[in-house]
C-alpha atoms as a PDB file:
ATOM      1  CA  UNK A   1     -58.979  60.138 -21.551  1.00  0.00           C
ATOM      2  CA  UNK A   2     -59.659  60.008 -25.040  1.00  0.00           C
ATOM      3  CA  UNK A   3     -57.695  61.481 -27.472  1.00  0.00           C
ATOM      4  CA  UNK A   4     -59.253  64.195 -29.822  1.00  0.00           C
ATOM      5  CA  UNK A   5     -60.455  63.537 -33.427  1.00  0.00           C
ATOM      6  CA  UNK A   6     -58.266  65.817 -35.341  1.00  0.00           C
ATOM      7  CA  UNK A   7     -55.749  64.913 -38.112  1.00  0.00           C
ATOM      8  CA  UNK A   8     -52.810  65.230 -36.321  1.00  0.00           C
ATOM      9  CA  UNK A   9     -53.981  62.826 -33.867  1.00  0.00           C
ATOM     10  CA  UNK A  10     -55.355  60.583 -36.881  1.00  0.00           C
ATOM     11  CA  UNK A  11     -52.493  60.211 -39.001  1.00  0.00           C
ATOM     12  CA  UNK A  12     -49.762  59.798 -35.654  1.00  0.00           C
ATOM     13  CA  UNK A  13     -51.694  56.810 -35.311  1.00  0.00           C
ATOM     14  CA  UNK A  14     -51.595  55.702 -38.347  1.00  0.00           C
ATOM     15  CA  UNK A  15     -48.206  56.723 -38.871  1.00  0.00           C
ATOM     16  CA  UNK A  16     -47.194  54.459 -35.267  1.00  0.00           C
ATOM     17  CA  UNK A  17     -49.557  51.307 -36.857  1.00  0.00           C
ATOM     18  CA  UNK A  18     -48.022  51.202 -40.275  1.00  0.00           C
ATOM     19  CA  UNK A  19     -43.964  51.534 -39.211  1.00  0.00           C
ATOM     20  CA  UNK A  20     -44.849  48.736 -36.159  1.00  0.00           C
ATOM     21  CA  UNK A  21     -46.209  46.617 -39.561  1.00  0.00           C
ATOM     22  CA  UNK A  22     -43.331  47.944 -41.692  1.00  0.00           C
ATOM     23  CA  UNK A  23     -41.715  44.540 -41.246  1.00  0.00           C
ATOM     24  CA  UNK A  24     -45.032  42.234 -42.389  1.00  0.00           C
ATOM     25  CA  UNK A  25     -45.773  44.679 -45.049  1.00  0.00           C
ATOM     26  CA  UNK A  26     -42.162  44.731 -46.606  1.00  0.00           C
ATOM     27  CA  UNK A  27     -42.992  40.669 -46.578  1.00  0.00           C
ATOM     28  CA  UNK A  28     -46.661  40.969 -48.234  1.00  0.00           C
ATOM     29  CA  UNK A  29     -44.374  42.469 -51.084  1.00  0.00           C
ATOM     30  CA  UNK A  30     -44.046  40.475 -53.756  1.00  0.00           C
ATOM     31  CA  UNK A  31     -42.808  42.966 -56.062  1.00  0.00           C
ATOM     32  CA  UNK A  32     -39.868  44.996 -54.464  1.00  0.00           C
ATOM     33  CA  UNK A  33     -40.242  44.168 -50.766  1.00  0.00           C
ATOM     34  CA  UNK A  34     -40.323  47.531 -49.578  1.00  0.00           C
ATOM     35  CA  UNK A  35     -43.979  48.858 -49.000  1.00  0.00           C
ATOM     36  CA  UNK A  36     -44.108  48.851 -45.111  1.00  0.00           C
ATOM     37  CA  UNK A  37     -41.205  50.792 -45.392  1.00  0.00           C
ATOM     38  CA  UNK A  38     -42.824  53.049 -48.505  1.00  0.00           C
ATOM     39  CA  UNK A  39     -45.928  53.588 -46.477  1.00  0.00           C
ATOM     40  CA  UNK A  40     -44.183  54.182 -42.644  1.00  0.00           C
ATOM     41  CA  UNK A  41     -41.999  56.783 -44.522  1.00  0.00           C
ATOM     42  CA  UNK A  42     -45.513  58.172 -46.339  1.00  0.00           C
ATOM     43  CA  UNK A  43     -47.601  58.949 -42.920  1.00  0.00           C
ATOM     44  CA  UNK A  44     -44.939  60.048 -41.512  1.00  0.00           C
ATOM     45  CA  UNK A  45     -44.562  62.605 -44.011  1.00  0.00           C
ATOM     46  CA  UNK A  46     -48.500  63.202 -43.506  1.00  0.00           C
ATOM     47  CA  UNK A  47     -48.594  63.299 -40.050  1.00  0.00           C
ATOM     48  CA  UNK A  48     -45.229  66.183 -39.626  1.00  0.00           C
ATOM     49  CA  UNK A  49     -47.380  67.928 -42.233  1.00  0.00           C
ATOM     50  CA  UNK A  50     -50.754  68.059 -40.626  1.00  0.00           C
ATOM     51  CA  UNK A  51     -49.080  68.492 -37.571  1.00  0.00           C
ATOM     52  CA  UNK A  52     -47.342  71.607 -38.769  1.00  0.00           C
ATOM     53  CA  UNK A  53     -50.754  73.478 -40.118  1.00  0.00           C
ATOM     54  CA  UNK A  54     -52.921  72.093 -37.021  1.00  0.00           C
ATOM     55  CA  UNK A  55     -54.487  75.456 -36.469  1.00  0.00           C
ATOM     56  CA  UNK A  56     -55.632  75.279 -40.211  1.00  0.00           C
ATOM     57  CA  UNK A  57     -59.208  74.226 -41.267  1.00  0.00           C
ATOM     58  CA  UNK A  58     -59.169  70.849 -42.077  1.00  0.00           C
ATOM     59  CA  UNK A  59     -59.350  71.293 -46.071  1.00  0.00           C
ATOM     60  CA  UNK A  60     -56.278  73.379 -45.832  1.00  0.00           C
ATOM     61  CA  UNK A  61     -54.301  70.777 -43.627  1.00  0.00           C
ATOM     62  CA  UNK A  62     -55.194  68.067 -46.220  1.00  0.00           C
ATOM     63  CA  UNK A  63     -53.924  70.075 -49.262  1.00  0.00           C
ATOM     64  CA  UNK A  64     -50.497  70.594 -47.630  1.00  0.00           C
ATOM     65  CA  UNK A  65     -50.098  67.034 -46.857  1.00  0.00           C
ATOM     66  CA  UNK A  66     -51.081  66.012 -50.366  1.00  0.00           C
ATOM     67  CA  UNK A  67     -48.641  68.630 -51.773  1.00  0.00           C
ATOM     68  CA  UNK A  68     -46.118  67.365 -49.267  1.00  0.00           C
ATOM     69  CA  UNK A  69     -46.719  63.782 -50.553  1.00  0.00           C
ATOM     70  CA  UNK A  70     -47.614  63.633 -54.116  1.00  0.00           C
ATOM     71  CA  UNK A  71     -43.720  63.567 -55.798  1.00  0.00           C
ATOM     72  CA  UNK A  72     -43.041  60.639 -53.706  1.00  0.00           C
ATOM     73  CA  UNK A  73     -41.328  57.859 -56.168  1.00  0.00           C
ATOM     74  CA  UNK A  74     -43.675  55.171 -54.173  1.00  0.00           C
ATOM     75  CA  UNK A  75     -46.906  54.374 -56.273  1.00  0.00           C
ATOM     76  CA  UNK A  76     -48.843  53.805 -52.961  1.00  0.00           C
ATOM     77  CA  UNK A  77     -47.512  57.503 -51.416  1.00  0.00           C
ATOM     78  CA  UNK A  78     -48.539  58.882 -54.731  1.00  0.00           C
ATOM     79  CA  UNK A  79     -52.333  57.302 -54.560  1.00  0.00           C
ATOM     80  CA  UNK A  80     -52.389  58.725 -50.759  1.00  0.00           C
ATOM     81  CA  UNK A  81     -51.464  62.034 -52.057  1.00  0.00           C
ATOM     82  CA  UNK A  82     -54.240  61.847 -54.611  1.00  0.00           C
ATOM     83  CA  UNK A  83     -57.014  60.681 -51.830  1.00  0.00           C
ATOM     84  CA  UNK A  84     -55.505  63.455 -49.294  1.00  0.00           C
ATOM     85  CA  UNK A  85     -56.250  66.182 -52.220  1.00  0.00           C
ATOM     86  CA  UNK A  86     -59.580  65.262 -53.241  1.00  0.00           C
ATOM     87  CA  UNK A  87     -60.319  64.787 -49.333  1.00  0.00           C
ATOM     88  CA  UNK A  88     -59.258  68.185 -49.523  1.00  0.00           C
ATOM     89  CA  UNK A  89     -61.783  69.166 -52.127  1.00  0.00           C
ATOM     90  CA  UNK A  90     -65.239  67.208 -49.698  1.00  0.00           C
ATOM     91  CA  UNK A  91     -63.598  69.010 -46.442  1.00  0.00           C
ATOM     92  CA  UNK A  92     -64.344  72.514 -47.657  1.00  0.00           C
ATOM     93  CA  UNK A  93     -66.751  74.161 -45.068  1.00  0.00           C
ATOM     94  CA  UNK A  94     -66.549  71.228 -43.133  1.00  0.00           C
ATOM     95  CA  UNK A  95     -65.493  69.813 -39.508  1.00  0.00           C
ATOM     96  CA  UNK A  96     -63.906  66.357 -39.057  1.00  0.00           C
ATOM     97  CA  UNK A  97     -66.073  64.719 -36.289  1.00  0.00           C
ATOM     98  CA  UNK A  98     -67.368  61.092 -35.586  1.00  0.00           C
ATOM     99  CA  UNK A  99     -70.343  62.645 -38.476  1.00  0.00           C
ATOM    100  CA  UNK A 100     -67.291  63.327 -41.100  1.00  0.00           C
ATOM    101  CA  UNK A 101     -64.564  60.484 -41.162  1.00  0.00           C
ATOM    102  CA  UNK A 102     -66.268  58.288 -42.981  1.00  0.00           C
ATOM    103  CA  UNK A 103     -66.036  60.641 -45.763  1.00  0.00           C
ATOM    104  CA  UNK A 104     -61.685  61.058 -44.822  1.00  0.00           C
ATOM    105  CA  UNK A 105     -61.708  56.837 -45.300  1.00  0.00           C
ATOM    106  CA  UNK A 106     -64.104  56.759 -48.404  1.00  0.00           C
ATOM    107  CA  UNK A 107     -61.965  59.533 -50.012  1.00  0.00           C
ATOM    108  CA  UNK A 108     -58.426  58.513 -48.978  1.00  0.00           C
ATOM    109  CA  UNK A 109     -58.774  54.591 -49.930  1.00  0.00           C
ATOM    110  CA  UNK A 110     -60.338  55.733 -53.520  1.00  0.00           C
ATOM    111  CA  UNK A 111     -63.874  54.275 -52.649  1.00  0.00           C
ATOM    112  CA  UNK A 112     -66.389  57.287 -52.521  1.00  0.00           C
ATOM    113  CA  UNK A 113     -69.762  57.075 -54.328  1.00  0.00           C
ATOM    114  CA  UNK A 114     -70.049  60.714 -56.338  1.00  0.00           C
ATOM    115  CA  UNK A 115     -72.136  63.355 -54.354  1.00  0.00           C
ATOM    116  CA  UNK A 116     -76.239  62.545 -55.497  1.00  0.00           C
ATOM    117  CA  UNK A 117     -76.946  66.561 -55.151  1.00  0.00           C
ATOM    118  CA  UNK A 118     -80.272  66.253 -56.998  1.00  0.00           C
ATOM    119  CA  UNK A 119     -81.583  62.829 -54.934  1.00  0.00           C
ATOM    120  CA  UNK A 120     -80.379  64.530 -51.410  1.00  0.00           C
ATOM    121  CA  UNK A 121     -78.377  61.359 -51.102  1.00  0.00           C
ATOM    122  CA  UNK A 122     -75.706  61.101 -48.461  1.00  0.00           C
ATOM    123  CA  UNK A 123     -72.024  61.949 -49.240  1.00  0.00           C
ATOM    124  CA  UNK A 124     -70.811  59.030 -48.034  1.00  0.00           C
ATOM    125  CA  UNK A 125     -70.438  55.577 -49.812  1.00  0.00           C
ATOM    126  CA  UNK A 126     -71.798  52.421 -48.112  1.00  0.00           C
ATOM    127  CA  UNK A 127     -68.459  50.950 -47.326  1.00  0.00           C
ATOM    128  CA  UNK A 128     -68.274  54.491 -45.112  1.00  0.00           C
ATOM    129  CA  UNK A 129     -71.354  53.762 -43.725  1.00  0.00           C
ATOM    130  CA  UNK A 130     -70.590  50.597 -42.394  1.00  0.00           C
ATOM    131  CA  UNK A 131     -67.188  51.758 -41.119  1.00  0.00           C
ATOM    132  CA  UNK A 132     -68.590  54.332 -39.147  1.00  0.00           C
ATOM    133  CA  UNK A 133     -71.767  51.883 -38.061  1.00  0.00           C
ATOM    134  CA  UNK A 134     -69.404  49.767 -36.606  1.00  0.00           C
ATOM    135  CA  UNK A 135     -68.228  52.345 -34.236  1.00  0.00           C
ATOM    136  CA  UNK A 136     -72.074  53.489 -33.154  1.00  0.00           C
ATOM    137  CA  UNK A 137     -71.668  57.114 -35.637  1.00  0.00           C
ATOM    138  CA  UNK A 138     -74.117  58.688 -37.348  1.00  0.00           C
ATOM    139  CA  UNK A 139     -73.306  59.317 -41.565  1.00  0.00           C
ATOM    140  CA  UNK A 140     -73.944  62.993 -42.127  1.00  0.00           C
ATOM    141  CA  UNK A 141     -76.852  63.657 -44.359  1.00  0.00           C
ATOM    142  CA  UNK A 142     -77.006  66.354 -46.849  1.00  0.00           C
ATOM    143  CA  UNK A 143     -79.933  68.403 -46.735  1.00  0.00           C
ATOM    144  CA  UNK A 144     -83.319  66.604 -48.059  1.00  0.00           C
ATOM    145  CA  UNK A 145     -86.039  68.085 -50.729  1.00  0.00           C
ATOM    146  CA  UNK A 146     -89.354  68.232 -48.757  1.00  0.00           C
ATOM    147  CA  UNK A 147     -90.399  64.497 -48.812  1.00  0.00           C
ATOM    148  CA  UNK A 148     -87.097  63.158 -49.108  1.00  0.00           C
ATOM    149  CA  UNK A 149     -86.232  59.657 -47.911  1.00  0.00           C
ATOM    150  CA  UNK A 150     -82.690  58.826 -46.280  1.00  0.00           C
ATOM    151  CA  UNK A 151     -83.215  55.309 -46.627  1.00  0.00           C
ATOM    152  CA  UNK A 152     -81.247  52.869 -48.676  1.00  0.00           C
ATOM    153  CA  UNK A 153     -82.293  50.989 -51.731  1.00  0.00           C
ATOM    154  CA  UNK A 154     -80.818  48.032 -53.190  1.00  0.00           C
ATOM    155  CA  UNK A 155     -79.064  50.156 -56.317  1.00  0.00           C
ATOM    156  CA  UNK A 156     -77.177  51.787 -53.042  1.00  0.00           C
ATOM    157  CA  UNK A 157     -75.430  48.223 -51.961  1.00  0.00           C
ATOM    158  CA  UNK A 158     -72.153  48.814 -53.037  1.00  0.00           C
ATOM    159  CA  UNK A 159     -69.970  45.940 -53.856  1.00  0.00           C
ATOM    160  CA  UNK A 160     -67.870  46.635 -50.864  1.00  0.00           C
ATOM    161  CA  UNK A 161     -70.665  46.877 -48.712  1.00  0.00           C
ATOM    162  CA  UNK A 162     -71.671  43.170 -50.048  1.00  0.00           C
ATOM    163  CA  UNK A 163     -68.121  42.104 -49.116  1.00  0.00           C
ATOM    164  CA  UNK A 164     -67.713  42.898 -45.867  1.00  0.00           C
ATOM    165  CA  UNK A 165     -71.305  42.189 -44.725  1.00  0.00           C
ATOM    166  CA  UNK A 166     -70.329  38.715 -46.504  1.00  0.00           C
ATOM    167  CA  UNK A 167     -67.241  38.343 -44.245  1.00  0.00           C
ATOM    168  CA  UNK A 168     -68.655  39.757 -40.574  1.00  0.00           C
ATOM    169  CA  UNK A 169     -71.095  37.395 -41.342  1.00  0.00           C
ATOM    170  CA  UNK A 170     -68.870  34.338 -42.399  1.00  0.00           C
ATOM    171  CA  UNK A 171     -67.449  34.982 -38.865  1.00  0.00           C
ATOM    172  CA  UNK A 172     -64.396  37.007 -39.852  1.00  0.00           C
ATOM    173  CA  UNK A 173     -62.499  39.566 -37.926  1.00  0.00           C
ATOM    174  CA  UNK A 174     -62.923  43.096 -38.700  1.00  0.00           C
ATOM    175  CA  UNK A 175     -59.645  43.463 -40.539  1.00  0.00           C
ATOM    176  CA  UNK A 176     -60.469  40.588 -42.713  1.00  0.00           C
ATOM    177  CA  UNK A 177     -63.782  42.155 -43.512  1.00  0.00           C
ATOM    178  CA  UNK A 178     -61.815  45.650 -44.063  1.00  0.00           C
ATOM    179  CA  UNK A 179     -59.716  43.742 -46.388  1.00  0.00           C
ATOM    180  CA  UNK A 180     -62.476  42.031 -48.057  1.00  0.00           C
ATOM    181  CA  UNK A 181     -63.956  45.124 -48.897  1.00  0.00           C
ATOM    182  CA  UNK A 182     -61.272  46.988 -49.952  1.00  0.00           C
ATOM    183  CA  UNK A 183     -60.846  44.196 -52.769  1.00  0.00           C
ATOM    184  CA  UNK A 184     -64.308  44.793 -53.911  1.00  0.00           C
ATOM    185  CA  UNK A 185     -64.516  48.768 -53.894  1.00  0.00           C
ATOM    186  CA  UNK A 186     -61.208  49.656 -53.910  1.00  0.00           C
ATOM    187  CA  UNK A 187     -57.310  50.344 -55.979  1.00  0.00           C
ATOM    188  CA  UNK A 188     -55.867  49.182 -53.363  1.00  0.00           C
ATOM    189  CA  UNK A 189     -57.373  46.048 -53.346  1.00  0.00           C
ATOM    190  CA  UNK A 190     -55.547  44.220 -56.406  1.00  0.00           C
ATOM    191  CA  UNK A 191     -52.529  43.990 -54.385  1.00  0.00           C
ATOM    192  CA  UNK A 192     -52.166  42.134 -50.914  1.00  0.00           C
ATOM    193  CA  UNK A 193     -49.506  44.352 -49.445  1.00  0.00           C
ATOM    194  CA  UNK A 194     -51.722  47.204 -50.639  1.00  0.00           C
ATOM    195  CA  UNK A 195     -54.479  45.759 -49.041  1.00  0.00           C
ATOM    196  CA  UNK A 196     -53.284  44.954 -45.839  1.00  0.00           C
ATOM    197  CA  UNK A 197     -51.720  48.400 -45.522  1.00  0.00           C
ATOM    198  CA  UNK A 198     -55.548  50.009 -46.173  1.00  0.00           C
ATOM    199  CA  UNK A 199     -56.916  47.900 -43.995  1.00  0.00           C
ATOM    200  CA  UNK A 200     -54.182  49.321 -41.058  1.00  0.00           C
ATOM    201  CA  UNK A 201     -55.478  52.495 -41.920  1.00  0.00           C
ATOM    202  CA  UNK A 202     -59.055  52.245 -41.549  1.00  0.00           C
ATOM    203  CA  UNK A 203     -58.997  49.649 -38.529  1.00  0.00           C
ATOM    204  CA  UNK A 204     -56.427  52.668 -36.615  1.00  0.00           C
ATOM    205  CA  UNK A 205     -59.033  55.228 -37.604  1.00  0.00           C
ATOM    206  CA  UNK A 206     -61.875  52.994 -35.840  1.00  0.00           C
ATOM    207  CA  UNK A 207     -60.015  52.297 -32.893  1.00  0.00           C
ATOM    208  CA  UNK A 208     -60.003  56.216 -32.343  1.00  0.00           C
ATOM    209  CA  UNK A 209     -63.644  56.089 -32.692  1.00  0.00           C
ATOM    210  CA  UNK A 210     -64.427  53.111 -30.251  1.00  0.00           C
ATOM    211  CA  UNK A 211     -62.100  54.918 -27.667  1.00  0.00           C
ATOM    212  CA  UNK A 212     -64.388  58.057 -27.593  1.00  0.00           C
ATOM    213  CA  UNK A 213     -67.475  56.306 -26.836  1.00  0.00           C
END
């Protein structure tokens, strides 16, 4: 049986994934040698804390865990602290759902495209799209002005989108192409521990979402 979509359930995972990678991350290092254990030691953090205000609306539960996390002395724990707040600030008055986590991996990996209120635009970025494409969901549309058209132009091809459509089609694996995008859109992406780390993240996150199809 599938296991529900829910925070708790998100960041355990993630959480398990990074400290069974603490090893290979610690080596993708170059600086200090210690970001697999930096980033093990940050979801677990977010995962107890989640965990511990599960019957909270979503918004809430993020805004712990970023309070929880954000006077971490690791950089990377401190940029995950930052993502989980302003996740925080897109989950109010909303569910997390197969319709919303694209939004929880544009915001937490620094990549979201600013909300297009007047143009009815989606609040999702590409790179979200395509995540959540890949696992057969649906982006959630804000409402449209009478006449409105969802569609995507070319000014909406983010860089990151270009990457990993680039790299699927170059014949690479779906980390790689996680990886490749993160680069483009992306903080994380001017480091390779920092990248590889990211890419854990989102490819544990999709995994969920394959197993409830």
């Amino acid at each position: 049986m599938a296991q529900a979509l829910t925070l708790p359930s998100i960041f355990k995972a993630v959480s398990k994934t990074l400290s069974e990678n603490e090893a290979v991350l610690n080596e993708a290092d170059t600086y200090n040698h210690n970001h697999g254990s930096n980033m093990a030691k940050a979801f677990t953090t977010v995962s107890k804390a989640v965990a511990k205000k599960k019957d909270l609306p979503v918004s809430d539960q993020l805004a712990y865990a970023s309070e929880v996390l954000k006077d971490s002395s690791s950089g990377s724990a401190r940029f995950y602290a930052q993502g989980l707040a302003n996740a925080s600030q897109k989950f109010q008055g909303k569910q997390l759902n197969e319709n919303t986590v694209g939004l929880l991996i544009n915001v937490l990996m620094g990549t979201q495209e600013p909300a297009q209120e007047t143009s009815g635009a989606a609040d999702q970025s590409l790179l979200g799209s395509l995540l959540g494409g890949m696992t057969g969901a649906q982006t959630q549309q804000q409402s449209q002005p009478s006449g409105g058209d969802n569609s995507l132009d070319v000014t909406d091809l983010l860089s990151a989108g270009l990457a990993y459509y680039s790299a699927k089609q170059q014949g690479g694996s779906t980390m790689e192409a996680i990886m490749q995008a993160l680069s483009s859109a992306s903080p994380l992406g001017k480091r390779e521990d920092q990248t590889q780390s990211g890419a854990l993240v989102i490819n544990t996150i999709l995994n969920m979402l394959k197993k409830k199809k």
